[in-house]
N, C-alpha and C. Protein backbone atom coordinates (compact mmCIF):
# COMPACT_ATOMS: atom_id res chain seq x y z
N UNK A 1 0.83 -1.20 0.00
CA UNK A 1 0.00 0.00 0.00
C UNK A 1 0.87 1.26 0.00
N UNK A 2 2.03 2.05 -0.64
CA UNK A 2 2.50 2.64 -1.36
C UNK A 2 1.45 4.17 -1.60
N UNK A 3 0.56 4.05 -1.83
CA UNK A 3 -0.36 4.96 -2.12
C UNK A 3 -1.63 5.53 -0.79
N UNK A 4 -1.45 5.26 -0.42
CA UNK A 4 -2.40 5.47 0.95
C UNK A 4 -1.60 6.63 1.46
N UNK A 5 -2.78 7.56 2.15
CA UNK A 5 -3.22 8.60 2.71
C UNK A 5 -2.50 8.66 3.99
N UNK A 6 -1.48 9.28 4.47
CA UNK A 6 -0.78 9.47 5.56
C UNK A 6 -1.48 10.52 6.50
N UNK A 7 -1.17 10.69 7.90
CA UNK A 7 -1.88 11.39 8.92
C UNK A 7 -0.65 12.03 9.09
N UNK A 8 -1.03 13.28 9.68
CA UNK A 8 0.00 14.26 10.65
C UNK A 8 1.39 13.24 11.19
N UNK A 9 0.92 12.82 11.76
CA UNK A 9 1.93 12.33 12.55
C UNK A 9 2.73 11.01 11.55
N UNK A 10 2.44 10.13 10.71
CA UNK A 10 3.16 9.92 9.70
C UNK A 10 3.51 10.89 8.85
N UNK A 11 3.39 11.91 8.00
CA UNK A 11 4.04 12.35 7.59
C UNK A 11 5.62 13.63 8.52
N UNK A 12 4.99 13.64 10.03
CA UNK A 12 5.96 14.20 10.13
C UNK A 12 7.03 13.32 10.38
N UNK A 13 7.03 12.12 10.84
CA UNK A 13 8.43 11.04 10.92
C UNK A 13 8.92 11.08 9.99
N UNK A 14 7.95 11.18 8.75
CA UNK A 14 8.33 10.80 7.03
C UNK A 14 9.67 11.78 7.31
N UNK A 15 9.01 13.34 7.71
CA UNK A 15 9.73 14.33 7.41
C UNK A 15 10.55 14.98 8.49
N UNK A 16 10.79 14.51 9.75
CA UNK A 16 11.89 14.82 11.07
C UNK A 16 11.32 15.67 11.50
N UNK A 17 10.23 16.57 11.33
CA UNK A 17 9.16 17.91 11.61
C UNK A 17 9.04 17.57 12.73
N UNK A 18 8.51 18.60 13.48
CA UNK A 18 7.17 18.68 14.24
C UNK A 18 5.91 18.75 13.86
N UNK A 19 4.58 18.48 14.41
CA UNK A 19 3.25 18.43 13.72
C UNK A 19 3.19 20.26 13.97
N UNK A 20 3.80 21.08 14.78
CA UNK A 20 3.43 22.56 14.35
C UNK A 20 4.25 22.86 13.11
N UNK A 21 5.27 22.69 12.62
CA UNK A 21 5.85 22.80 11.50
C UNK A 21 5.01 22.60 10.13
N UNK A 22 4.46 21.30 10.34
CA UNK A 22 3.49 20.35 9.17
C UNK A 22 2.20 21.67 9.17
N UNK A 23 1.80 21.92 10.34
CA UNK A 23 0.70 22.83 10.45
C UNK A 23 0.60 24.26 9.81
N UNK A 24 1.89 24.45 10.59
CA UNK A 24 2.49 26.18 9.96
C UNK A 24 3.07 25.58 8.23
N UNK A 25 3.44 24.80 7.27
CA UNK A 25 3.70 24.50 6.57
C UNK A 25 2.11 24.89 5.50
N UNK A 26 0.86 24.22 6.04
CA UNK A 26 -0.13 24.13 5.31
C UNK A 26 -0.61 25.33 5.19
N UNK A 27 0.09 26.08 6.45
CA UNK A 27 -1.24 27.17 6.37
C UNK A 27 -0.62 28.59 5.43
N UNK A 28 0.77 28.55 5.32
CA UNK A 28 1.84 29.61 4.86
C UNK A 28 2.65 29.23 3.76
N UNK A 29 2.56 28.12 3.27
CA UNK A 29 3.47 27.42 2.55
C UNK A 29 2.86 26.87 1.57
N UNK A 30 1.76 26.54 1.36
CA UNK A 30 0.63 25.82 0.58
C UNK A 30 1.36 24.10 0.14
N UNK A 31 1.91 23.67 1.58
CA UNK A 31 2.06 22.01 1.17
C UNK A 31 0.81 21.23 0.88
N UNK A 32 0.78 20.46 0.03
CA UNK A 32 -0.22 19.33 -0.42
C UNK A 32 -0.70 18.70 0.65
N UNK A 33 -1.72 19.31 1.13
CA UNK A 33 -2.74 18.22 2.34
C UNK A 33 -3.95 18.72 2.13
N UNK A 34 -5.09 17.09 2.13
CA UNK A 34 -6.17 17.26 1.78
C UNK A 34 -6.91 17.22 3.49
N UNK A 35 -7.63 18.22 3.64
CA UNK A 35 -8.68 17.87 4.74
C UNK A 35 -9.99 16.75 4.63
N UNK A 36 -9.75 16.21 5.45
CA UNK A 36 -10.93 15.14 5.58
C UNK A 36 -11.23 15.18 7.01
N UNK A 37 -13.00 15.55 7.05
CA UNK A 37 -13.46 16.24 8.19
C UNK A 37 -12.39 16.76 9.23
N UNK A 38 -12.28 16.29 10.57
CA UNK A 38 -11.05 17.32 11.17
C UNK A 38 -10.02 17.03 11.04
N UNK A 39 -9.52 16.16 10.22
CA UNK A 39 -7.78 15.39 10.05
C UNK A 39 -7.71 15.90 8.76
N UNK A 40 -5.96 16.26 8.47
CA UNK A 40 -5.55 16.56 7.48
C UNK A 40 -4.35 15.27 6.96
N UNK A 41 -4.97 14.84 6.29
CA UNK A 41 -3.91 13.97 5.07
C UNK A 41 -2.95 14.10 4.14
N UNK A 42 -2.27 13.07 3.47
CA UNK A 42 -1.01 13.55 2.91
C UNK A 42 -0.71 12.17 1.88
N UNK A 43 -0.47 12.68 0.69
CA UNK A 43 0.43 11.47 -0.47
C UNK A 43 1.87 12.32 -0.23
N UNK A 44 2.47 10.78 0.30
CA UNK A 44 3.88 11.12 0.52
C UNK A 44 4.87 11.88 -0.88
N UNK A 45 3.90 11.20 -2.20
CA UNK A 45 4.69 11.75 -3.17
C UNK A 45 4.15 13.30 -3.72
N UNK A 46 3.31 13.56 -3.06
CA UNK A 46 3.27 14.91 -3.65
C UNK A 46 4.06 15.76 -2.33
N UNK A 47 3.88 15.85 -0.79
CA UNK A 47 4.65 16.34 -0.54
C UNK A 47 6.60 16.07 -0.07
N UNK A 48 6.84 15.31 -1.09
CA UNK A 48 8.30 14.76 -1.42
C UNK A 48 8.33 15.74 -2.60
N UNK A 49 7.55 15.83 -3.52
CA UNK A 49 7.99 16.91 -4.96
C UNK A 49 7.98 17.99 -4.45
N UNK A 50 7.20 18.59 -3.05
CA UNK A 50 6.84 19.95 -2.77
C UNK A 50 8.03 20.37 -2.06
N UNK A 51 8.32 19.40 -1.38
CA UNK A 51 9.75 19.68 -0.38
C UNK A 51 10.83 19.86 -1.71
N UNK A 52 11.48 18.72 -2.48
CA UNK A 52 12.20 19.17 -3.56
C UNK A 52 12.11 20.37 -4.65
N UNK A 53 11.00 21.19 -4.52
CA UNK A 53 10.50 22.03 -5.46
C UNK A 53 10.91 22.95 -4.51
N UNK A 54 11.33 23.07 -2.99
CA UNK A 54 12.16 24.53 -2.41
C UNK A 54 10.37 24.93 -1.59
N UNK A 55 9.67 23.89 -1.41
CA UNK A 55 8.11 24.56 -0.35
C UNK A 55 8.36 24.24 0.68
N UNK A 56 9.36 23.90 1.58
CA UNK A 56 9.72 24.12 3.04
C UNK A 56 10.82 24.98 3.16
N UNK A 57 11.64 25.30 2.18
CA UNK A 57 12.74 26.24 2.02
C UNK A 57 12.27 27.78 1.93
N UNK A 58 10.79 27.89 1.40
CA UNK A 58 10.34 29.27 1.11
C UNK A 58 9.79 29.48 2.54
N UNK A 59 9.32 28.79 3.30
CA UNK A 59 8.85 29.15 4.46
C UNK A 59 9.93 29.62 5.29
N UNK A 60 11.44 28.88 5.37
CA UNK A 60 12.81 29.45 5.75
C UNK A 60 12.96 31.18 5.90
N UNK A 61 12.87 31.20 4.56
CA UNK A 61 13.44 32.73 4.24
C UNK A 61 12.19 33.64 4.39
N UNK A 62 10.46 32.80 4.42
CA UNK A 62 9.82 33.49 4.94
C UNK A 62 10.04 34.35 6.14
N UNK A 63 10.84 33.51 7.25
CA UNK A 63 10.44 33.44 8.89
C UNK A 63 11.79 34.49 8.67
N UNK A 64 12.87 34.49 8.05
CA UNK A 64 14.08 35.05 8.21
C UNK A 64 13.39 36.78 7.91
N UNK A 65 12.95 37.29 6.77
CA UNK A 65 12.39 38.22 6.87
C UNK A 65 11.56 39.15 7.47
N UNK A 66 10.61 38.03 8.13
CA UNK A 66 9.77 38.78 9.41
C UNK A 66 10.66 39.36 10.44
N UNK A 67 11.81 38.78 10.54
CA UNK A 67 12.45 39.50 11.64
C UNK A 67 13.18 40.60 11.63
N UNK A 68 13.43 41.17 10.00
CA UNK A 68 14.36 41.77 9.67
C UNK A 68 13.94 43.22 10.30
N UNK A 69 14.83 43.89 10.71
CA UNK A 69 14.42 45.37 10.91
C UNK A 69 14.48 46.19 9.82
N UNK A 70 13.82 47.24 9.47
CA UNK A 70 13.46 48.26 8.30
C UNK A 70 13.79 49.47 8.89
């Protein structure tokens, strides 16, 4: 089963995260997770292309900027 629907907490082992990371990820980052009623799900291969495509890296330089002074 290769194709089956991962939960929070499998995909964050997948990914060494924390589940606030995975969270702050969906909500700022637009990673691939489908809601199903109150749980949010995950195909490991779409967010494996999203991570290689630089979508946990943009959240990086997101957080680095908020801090910057002007």
């Amino acid at each position: 089963m290769q194709d089956r629907w991962l939960s929070v907490d499998e995909i964050c082992q997948h990914l060494g995260v924390s589940s606030d990371t995975v969270y702050r990820w969906i909500d700022r980052s637009a990673m691939p997770a489908d809601k199903m009623g109150r749980k949010w799900k995950f195909k490991r291969d779409q967010v494996d292309a999203w991570v290689e495509a630089g979508g946990a890296a943009r959240e990086v330089r997101e957080e680095d900027r908020e801090g910057e002074v002007l």
